[in-house]
N, C-alpha and C. Protein backbone atom coordinates (compact mmCIF):
# COMPACT_ATOMS: atom_id res chain seq x y z
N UNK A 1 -8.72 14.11 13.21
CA UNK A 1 -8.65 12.67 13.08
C UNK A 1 -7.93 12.32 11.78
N UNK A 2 -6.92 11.54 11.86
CA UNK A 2 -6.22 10.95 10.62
C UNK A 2 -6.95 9.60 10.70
N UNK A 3 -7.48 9.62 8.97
CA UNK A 3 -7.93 8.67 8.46
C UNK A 3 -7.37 8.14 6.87
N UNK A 4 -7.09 6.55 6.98
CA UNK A 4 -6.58 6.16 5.76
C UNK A 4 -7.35 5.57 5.43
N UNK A 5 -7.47 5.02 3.60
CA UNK A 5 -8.36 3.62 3.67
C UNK A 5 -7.88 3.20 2.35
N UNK A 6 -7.79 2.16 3.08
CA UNK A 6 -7.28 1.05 1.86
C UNK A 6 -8.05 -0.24 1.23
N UNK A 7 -7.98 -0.51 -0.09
CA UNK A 7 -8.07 -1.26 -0.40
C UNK A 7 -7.47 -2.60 -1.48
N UNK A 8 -7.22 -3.40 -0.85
CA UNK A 8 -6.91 -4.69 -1.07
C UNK A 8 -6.94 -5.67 -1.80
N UNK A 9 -6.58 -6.72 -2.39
CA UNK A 9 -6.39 -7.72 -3.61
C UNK A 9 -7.19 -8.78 -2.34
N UNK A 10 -7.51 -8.43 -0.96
CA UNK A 10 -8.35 -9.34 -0.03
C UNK A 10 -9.67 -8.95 -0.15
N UNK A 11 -10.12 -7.64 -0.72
CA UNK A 11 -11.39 -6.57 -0.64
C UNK A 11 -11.58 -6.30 0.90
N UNK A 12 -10.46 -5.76 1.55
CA UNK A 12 -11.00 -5.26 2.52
C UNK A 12 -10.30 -3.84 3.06
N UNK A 13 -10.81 -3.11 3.99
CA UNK A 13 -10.77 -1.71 3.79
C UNK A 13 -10.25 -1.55 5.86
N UNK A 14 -9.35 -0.63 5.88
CA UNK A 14 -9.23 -0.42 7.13
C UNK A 14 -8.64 1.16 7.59
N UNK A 15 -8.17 1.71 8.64
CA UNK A 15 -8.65 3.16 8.87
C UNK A 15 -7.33 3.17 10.30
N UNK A 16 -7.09 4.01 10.09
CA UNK A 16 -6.21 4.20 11.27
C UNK A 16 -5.92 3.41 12.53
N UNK A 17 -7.14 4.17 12.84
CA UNK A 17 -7.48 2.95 14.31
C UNK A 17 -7.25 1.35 14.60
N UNK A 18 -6.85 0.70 12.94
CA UNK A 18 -6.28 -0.40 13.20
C UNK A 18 -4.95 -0.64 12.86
N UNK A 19 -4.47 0.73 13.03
CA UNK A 19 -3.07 0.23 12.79
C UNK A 19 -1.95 -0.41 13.78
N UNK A 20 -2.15 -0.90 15.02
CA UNK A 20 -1.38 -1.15 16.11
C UNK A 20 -2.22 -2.89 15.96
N UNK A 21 -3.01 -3.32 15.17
CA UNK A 21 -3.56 -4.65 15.25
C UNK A 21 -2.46 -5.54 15.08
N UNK A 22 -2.49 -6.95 15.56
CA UNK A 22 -1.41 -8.16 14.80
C UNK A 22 -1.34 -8.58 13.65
N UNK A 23 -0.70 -8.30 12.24
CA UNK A 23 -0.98 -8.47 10.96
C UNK A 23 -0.90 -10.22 11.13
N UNK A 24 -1.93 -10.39 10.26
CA UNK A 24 -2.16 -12.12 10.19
C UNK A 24 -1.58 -12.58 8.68
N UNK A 25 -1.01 -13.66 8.83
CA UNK A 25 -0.31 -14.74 7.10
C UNK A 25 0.79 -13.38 7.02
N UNK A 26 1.40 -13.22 7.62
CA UNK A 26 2.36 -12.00 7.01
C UNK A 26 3.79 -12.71 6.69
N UNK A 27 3.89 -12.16 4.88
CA UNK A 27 5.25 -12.39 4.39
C UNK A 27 6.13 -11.67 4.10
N UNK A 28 6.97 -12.26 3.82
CA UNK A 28 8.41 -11.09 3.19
C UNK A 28 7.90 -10.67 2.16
N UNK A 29 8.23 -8.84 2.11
CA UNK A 29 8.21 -8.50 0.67
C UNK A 29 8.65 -7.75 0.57
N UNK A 30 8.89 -6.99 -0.54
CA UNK A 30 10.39 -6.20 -1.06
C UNK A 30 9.14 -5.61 -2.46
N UNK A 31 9.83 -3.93 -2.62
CA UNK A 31 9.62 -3.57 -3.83
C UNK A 31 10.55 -3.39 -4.97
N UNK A 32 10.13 -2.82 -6.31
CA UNK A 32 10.76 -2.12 -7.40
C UNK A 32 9.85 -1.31 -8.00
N UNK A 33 10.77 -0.53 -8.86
CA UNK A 33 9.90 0.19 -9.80
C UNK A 33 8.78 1.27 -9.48
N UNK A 34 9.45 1.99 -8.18
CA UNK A 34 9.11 3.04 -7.24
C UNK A 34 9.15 4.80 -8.44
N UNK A 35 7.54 5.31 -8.24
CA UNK A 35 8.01 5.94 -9.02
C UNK A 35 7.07 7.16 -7.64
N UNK A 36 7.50 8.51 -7.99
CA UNK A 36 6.75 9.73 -7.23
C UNK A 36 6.21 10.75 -8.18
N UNK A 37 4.98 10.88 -8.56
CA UNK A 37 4.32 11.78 -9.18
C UNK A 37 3.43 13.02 -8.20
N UNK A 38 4.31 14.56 -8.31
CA UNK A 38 3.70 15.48 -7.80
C UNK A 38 2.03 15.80 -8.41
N UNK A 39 1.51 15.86 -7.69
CA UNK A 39 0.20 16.37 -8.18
C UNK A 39 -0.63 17.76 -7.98
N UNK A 40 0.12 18.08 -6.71
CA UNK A 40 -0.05 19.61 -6.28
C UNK A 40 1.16 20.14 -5.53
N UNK A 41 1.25 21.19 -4.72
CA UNK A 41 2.34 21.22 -4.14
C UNK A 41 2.13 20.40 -2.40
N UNK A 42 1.29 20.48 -2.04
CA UNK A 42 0.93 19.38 -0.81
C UNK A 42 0.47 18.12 -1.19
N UNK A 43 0.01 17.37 -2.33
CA UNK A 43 -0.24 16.11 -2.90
C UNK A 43 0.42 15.46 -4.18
N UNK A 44 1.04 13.95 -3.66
CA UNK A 44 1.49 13.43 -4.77
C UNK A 44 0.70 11.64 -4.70
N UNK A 45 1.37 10.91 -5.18
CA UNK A 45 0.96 10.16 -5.77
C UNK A 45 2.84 8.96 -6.21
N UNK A 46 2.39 7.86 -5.43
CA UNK A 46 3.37 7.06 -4.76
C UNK A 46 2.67 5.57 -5.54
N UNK A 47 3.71 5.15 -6.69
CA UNK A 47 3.22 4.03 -7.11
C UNK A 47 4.41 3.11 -6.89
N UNK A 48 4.44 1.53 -7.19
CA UNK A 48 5.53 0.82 -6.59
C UNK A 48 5.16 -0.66 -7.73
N UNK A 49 6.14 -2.05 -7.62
CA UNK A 49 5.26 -2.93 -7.80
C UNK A 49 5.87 -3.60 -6.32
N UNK A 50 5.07 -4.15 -5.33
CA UNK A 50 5.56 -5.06 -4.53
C UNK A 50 5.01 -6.68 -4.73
N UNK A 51 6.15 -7.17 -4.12
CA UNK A 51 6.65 -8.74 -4.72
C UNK A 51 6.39 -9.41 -3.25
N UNK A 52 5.83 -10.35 -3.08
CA UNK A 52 5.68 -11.22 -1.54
C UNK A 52 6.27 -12.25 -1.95
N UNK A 53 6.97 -12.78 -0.75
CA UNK A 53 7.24 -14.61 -1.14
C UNK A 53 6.68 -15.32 -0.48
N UNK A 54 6.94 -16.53 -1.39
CA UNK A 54 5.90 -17.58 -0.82
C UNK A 54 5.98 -18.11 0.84
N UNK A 55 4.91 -18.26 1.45
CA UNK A 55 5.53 -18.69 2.19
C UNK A 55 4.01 -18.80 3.11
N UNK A 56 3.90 -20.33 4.22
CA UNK A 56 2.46 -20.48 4.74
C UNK A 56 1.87 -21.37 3.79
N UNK A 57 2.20 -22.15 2.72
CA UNK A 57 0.84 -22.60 1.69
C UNK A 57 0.61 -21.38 0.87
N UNK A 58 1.46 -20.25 0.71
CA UNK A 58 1.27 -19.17 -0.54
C UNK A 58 2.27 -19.37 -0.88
N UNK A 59 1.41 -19.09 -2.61
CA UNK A 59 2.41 -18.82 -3.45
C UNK A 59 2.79 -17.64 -3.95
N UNK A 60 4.43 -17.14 -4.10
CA UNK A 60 4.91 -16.12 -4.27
C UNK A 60 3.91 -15.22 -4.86
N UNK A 61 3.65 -13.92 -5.20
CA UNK A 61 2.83 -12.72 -5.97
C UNK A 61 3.67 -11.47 -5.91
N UNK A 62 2.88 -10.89 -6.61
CA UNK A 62 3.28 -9.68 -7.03
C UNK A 62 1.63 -8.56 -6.78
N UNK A 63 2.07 -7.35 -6.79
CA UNK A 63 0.75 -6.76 -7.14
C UNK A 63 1.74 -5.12 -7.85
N UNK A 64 1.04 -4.09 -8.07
CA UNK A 64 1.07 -2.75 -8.34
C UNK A 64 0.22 -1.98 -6.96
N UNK A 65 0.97 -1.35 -6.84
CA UNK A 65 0.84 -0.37 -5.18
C UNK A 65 0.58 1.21 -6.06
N UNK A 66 -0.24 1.50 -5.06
CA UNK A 66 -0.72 3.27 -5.26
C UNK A 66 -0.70 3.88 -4.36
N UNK A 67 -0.57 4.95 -3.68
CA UNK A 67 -1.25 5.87 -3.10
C UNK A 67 -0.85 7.14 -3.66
N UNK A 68 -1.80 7.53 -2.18
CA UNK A 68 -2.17 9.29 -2.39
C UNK A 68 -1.73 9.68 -0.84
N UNK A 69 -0.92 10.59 -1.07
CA UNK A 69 0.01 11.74 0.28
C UNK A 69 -0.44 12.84 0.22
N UNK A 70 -0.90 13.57 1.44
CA UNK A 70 -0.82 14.90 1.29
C UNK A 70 -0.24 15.28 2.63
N UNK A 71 0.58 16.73 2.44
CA UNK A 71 1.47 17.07 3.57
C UNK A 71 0.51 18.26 4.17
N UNK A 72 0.21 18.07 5.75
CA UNK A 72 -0.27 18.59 6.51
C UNK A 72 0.36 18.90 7.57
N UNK A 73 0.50 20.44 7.56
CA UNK A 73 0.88 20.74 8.69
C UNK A 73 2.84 20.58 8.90
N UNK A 74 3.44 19.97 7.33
CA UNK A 74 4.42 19.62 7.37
C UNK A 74 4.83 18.58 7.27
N UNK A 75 4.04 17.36 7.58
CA UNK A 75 4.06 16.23 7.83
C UNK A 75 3.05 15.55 6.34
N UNK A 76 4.22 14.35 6.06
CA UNK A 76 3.32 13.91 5.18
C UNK A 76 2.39 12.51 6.13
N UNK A 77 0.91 12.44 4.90
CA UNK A 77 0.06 11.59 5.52
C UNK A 77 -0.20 10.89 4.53
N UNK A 78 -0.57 9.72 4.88
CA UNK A 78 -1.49 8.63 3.54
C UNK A 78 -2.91 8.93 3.84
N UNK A 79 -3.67 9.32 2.45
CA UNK A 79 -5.21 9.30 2.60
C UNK A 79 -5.71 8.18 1.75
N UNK A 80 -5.10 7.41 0.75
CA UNK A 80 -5.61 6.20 0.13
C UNK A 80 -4.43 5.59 -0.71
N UNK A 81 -4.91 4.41 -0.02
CA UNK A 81 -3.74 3.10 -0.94
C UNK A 81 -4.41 2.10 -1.67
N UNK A 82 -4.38 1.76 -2.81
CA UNK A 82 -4.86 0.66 -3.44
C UNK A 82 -3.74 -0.73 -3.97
N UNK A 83 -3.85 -1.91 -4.00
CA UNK A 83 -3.54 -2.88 -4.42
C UNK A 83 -3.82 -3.69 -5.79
N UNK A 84 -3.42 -3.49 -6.69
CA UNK A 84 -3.88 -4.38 -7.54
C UNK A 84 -2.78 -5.50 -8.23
N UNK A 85 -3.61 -7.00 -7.78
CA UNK A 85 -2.59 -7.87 -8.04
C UNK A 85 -2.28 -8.48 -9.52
N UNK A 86 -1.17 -8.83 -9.44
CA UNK A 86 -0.51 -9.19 -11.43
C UNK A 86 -1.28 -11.25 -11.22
N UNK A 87 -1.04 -10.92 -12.08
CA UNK A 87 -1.05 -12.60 -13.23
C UNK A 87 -0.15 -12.83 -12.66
N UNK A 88 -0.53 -14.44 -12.06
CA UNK A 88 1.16 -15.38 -12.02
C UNK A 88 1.44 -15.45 -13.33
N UNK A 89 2.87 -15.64 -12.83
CA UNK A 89 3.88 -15.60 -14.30
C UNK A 89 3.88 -17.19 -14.42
């Protein structure tokens, strides 16, 4: 069983099995500042900042993106992503 879990600048946490769901309020967003830190030879560590625009009654944001990859079997997988959002500017 592949399992991910994430958590969110919404506090909420979700797992594979919902990945084929309809994403709801969904905006444009674009990253920078993509960096890849090895941590073993099957695990690294994937940081980013992503930028949303406004859009719906939101206002534009930003947050800092994380995860954690490990390659199984050849294949890489996500086992945890975190979100943490910036200060409006």
């Amino acid at each position: 069983m592949t399992y991910q879990l994430e958590i969110g600048s919404c506090k909420t946490t979700g797992n594979a099995s919902e990945a084929g769901a309809p994403v709801k309020n969904a905006r444009a967003a674009g990253g920078s500042e993509f960096s890849l830190l090895p941590l073993a030879p099957d695990l690294a560590q994937v940081t980013y900042l992503c930028h949303n625009a406004a859009a719906g009654g939101l206002a534009a944001s930003s947050a800092w993106r994380s995860s954690l990859w490990r390659c199984r079997e050849g294949r890489w997988q996500m086992l945890f992503h975190q979100g943490t959002p910036r200060p409006s500017a």
